[in-house]
N, C-alpha and C. Protein backbone atom coordinates (compact mmCIF):
# COMPACT_ATOMS: atom_id res chain seq x y z
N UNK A 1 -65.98 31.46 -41.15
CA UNK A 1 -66.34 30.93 -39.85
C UNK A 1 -65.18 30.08 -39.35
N UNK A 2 -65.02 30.45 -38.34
CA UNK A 2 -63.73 29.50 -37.65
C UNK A 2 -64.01 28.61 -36.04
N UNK A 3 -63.65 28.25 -35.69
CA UNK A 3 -64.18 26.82 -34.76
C UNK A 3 -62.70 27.08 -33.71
N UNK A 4 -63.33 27.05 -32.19
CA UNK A 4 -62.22 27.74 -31.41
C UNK A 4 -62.43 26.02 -30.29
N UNK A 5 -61.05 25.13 -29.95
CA UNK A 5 -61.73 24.16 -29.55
C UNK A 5 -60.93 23.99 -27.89
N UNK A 6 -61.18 23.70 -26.94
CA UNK A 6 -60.74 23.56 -25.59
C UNK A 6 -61.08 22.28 -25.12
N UNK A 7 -60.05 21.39 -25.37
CA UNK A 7 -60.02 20.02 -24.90
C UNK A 7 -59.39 19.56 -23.80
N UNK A 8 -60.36 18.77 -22.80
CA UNK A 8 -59.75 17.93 -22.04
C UNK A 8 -59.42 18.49 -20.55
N UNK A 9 -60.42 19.71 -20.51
CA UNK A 9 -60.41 20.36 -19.43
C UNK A 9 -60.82 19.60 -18.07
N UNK A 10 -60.07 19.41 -17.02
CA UNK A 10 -60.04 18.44 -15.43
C UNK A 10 -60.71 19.10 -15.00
N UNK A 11 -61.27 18.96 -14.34
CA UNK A 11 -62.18 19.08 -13.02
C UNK A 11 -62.46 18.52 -11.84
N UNK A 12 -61.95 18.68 -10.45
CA UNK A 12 -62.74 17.23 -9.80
C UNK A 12 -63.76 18.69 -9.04
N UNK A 13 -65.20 17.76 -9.10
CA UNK A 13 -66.30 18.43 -8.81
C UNK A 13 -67.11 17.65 -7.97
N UNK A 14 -68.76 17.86 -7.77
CA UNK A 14 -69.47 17.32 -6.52
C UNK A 14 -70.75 17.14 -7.30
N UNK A 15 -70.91 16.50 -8.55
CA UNK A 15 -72.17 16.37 -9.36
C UNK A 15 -72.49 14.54 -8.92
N UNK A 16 -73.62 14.84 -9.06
CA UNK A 16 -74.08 13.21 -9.00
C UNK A 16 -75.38 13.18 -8.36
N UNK A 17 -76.27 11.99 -8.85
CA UNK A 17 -77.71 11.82 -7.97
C UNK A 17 -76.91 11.22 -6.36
N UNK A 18 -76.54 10.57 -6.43
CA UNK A 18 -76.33 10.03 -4.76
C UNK A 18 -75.22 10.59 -3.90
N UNK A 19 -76.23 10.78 -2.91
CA UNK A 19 -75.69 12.01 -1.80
C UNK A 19 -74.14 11.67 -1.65
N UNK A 20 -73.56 10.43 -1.79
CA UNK A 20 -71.83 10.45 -1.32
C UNK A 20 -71.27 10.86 -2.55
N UNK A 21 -71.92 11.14 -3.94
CA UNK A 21 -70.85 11.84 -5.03
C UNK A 21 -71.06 13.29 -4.69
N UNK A 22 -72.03 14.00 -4.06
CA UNK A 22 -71.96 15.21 -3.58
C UNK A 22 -71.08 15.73 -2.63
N UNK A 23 -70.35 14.82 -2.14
CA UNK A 23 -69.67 14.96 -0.36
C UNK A 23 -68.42 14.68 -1.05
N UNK A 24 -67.92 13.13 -1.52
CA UNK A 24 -66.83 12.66 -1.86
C UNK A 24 -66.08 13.21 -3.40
N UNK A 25 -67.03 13.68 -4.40
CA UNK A 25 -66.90 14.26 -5.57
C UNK A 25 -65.75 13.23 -6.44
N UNK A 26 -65.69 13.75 -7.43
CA UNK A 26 -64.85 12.96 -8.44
C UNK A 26 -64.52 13.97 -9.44
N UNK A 27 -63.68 13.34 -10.81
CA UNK A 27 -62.91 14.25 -11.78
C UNK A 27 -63.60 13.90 -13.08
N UNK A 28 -63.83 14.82 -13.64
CA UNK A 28 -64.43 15.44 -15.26
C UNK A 28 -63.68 15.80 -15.58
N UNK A 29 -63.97 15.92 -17.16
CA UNK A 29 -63.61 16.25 -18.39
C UNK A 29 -64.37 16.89 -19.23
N UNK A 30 -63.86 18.16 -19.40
CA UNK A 30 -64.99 19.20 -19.98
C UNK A 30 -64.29 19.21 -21.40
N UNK A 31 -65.53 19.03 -22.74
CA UNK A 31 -64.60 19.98 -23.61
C UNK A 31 -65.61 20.08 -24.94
N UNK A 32 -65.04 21.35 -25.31
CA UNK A 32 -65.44 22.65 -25.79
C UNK A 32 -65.78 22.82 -27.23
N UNK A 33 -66.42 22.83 -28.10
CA UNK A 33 -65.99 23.52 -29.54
C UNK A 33 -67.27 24.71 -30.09
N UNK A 34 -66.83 26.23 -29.89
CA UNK A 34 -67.11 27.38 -30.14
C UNK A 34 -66.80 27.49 -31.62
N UNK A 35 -67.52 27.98 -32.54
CA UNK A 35 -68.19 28.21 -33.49
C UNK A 35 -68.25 29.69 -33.88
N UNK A 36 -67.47 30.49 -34.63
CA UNK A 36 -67.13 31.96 -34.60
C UNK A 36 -66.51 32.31 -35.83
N UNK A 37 -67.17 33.96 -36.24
CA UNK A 37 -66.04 34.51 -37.22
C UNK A 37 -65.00 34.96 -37.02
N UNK A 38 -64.00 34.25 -37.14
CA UNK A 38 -62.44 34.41 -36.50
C UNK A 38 -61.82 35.31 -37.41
N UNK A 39 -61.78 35.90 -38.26
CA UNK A 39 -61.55 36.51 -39.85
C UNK A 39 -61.27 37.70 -39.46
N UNK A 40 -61.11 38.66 -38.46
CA UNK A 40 -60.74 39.47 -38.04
C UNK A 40 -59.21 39.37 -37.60
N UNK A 41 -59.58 37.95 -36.03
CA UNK A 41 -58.18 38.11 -35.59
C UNK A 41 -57.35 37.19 -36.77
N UNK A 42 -57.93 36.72 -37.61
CA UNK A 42 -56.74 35.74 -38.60
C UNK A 42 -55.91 36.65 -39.21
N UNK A 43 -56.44 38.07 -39.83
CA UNK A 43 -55.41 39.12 -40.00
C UNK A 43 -54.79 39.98 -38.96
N UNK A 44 -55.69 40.22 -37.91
CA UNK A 44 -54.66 41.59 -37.14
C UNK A 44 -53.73 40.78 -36.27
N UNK A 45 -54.04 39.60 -35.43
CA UNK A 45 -52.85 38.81 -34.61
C UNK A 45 -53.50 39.49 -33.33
N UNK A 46 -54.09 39.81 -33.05
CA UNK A 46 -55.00 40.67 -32.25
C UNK A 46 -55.79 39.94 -30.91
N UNK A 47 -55.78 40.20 -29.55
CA UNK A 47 -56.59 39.34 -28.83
C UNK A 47 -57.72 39.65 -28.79
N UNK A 48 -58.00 40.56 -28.85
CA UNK A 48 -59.06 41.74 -28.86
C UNK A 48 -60.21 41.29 -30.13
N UNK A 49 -59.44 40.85 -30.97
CA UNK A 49 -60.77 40.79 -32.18
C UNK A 49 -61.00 38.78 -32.19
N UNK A 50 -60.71 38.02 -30.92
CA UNK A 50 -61.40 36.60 -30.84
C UNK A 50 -61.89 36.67 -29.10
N UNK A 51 -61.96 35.56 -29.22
CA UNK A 51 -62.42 35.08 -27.67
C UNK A 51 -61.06 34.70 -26.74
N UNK A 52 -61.02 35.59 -25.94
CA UNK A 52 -60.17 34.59 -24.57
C UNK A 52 -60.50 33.37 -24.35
N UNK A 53 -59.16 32.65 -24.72
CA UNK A 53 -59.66 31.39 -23.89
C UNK A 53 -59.66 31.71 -22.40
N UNK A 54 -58.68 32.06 -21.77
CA UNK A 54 -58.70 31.79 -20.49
C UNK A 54 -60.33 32.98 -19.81
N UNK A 55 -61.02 33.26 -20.22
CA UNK A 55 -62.10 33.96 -19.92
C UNK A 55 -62.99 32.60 -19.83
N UNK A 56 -63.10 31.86 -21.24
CA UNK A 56 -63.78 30.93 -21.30
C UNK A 56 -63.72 29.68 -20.77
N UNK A 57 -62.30 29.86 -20.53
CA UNK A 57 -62.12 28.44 -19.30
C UNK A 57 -62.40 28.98 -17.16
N UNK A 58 -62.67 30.31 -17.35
CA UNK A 58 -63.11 30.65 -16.33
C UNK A 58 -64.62 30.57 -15.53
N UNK A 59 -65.50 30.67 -17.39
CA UNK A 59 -67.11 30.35 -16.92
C UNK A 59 -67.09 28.75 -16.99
N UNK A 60 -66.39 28.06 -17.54
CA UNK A 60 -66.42 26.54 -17.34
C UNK A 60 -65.93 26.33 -15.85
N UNK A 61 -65.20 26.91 -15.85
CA UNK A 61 -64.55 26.62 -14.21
C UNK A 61 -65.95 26.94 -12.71
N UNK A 62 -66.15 28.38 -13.08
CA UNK A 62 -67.17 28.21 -12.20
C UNK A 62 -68.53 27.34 -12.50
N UNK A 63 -68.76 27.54 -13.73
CA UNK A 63 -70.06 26.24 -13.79
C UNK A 63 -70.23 24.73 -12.96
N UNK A 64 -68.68 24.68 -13.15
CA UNK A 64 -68.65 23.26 -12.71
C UNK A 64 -68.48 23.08 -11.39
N UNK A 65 -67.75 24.44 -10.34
CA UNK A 65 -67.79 24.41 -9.23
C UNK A 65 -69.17 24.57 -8.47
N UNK A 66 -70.65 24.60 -9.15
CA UNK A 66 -71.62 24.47 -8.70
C UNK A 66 -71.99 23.06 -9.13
N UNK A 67 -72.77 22.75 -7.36
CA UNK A 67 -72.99 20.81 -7.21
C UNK A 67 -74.73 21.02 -8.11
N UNK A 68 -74.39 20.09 -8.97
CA UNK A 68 -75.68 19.90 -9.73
C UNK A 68 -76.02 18.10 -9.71
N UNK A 69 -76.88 17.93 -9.58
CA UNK A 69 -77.12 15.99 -9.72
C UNK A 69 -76.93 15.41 -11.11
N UNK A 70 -77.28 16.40 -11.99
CA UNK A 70 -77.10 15.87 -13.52
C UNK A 70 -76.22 16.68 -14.34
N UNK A 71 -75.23 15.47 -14.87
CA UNK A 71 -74.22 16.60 -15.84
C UNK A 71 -74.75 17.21 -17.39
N UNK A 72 -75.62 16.61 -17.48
CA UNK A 72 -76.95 17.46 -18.40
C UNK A 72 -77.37 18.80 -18.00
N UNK A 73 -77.33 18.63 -16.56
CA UNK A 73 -77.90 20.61 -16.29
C UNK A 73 -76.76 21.18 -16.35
N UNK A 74 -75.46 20.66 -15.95
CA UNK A 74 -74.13 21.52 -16.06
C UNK A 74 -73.64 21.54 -17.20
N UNK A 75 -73.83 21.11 -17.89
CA UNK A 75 -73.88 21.40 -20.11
C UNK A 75 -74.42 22.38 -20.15
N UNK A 76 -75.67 22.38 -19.56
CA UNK A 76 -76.81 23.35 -20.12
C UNK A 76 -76.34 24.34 -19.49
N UNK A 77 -75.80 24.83 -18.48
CA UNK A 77 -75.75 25.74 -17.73
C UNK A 77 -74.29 26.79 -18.20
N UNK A 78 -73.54 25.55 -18.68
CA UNK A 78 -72.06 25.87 -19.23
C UNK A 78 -72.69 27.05 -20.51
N UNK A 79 -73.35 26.43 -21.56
CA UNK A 79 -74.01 26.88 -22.73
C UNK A 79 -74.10 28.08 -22.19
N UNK A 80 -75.49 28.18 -21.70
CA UNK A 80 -75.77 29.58 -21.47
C UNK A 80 -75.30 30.62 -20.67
N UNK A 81 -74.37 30.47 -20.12
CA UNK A 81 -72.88 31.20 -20.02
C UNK A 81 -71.92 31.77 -20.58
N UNK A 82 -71.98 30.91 -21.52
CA UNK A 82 -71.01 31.53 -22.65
C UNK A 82 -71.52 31.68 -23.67
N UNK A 83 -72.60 32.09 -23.78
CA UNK A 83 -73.20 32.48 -25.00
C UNK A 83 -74.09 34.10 -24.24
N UNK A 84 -73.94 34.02 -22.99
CA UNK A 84 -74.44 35.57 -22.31
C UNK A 84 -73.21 36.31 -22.42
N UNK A 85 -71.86 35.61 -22.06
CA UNK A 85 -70.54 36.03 -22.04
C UNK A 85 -70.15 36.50 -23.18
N UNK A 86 -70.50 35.66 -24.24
CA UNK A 86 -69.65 35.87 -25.45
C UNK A 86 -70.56 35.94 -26.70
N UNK A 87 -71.44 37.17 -26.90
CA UNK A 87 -72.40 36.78 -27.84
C UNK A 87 -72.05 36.25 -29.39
N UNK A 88 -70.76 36.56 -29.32
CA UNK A 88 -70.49 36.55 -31.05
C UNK A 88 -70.48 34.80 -31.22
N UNK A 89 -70.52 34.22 -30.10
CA UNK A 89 -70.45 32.35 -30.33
C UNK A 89 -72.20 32.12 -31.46
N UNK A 90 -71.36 31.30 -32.49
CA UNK A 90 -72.52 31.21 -33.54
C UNK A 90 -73.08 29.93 -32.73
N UNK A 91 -72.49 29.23 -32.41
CA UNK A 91 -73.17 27.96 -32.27
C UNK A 91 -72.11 27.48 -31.01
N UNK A 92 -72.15 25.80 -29.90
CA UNK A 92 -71.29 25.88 -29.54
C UNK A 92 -71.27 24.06 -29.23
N UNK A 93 -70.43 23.23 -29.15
CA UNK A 93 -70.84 22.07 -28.68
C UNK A 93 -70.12 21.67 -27.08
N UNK A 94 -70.77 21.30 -25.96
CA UNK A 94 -69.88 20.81 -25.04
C UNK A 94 -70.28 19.32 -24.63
N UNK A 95 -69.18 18.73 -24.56
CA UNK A 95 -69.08 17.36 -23.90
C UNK A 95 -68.56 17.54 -22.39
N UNK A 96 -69.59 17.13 -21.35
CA UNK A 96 -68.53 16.46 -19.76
C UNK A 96 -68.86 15.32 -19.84
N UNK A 97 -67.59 14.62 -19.36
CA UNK A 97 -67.22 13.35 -19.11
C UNK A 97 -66.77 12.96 -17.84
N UNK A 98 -67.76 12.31 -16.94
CA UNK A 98 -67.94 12.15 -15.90
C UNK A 98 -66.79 10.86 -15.25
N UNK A 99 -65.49 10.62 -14.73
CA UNK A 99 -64.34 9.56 -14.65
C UNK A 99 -65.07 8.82 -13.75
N UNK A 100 -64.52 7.31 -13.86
CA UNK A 100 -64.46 6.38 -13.55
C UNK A 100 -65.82 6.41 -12.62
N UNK A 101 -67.44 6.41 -13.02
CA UNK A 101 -68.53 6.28 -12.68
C UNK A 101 -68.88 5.46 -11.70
N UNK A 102 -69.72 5.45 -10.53
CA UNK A 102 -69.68 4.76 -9.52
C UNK A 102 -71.03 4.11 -10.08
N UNK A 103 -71.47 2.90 -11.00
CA UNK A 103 -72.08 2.03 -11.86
C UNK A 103 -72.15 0.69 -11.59
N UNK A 104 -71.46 0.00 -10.32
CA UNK A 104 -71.42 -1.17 -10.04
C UNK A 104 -70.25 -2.28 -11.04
N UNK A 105 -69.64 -1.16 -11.70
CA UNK A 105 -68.66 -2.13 -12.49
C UNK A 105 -67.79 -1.35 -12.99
N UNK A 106 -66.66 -2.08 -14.26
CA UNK A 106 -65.56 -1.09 -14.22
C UNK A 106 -65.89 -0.17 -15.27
N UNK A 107 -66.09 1.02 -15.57
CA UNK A 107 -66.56 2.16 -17.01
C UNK A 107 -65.75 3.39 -16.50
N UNK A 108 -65.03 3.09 -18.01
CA UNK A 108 -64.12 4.14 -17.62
C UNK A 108 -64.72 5.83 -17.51
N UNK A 109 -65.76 5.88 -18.52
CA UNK A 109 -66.15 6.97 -18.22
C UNK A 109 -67.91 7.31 -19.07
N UNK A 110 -68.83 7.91 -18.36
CA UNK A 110 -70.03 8.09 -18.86
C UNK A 110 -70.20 9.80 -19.88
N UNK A 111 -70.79 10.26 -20.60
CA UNK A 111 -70.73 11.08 -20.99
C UNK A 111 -71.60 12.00 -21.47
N UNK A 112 -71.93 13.25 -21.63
CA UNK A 112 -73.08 13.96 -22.42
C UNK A 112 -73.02 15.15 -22.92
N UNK A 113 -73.22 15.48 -24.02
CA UNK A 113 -72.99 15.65 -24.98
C UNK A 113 -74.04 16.35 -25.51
N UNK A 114 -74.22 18.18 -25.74
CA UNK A 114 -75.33 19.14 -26.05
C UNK A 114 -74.48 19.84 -27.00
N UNK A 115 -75.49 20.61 -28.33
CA UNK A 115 -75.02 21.00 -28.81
C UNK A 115 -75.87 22.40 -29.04
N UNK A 116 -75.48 24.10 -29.15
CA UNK A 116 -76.51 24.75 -29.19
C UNK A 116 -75.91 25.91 -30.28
């Protein structure tokens, strides 16, 4: 079993409960760790026998370009994307990290964190 990981992916997107983070949007941080038998491509060198990343940074990309109020549904939504996309994912964990939170004070960043 091998562990495929995509860190630190930007985003500025339009998630949030209050209507001006929907309009004005802000920047995330998506990131990734896929869960897979890699034991194929570890011998052939092969793209064909793992996962594209850039496939998989494509369903993150559109996930996130849909405005959702909670970055809990856009986890969830990320998940089951790439697990319709990519069935061979055994398991998968994603973190978004929502920048500099509009919270009434200074936080650098809020976060959440599903694992499936």
């Amino acid at each position: 079993m091998g562990k495929i990981i995509l860190e630190g992916m930007e985003f500025f997107a339009y998630h949030g409960c209050f209507h001006e983070e929907q309009i004005i949007g802000t920047q995330f941080k998506v990131d990734l760790e896929l869960d897979l038998d890699t034991t194929k491509a570890e011998t052939s060198d092969h793209l064909q026998d793992t996962i594209n990343y850039m496939e998989v940074y494509g369903q993150v990309r559109h996930e996130m370009e849909q405005k959702s109020q909670l970055i809990e549904h856009v986890a969830r939504r990320i998940i089951d994307a790439l697990k319709t996309a990519f069935p061979e994912i055994a398991s998968l964990q994603v973190k978004i990290s929502k920048i500099n939170p509009s919270l009434g004070g200074k936080v650098k960043q809020v976060a959440c964190v599903l694992t499936d």
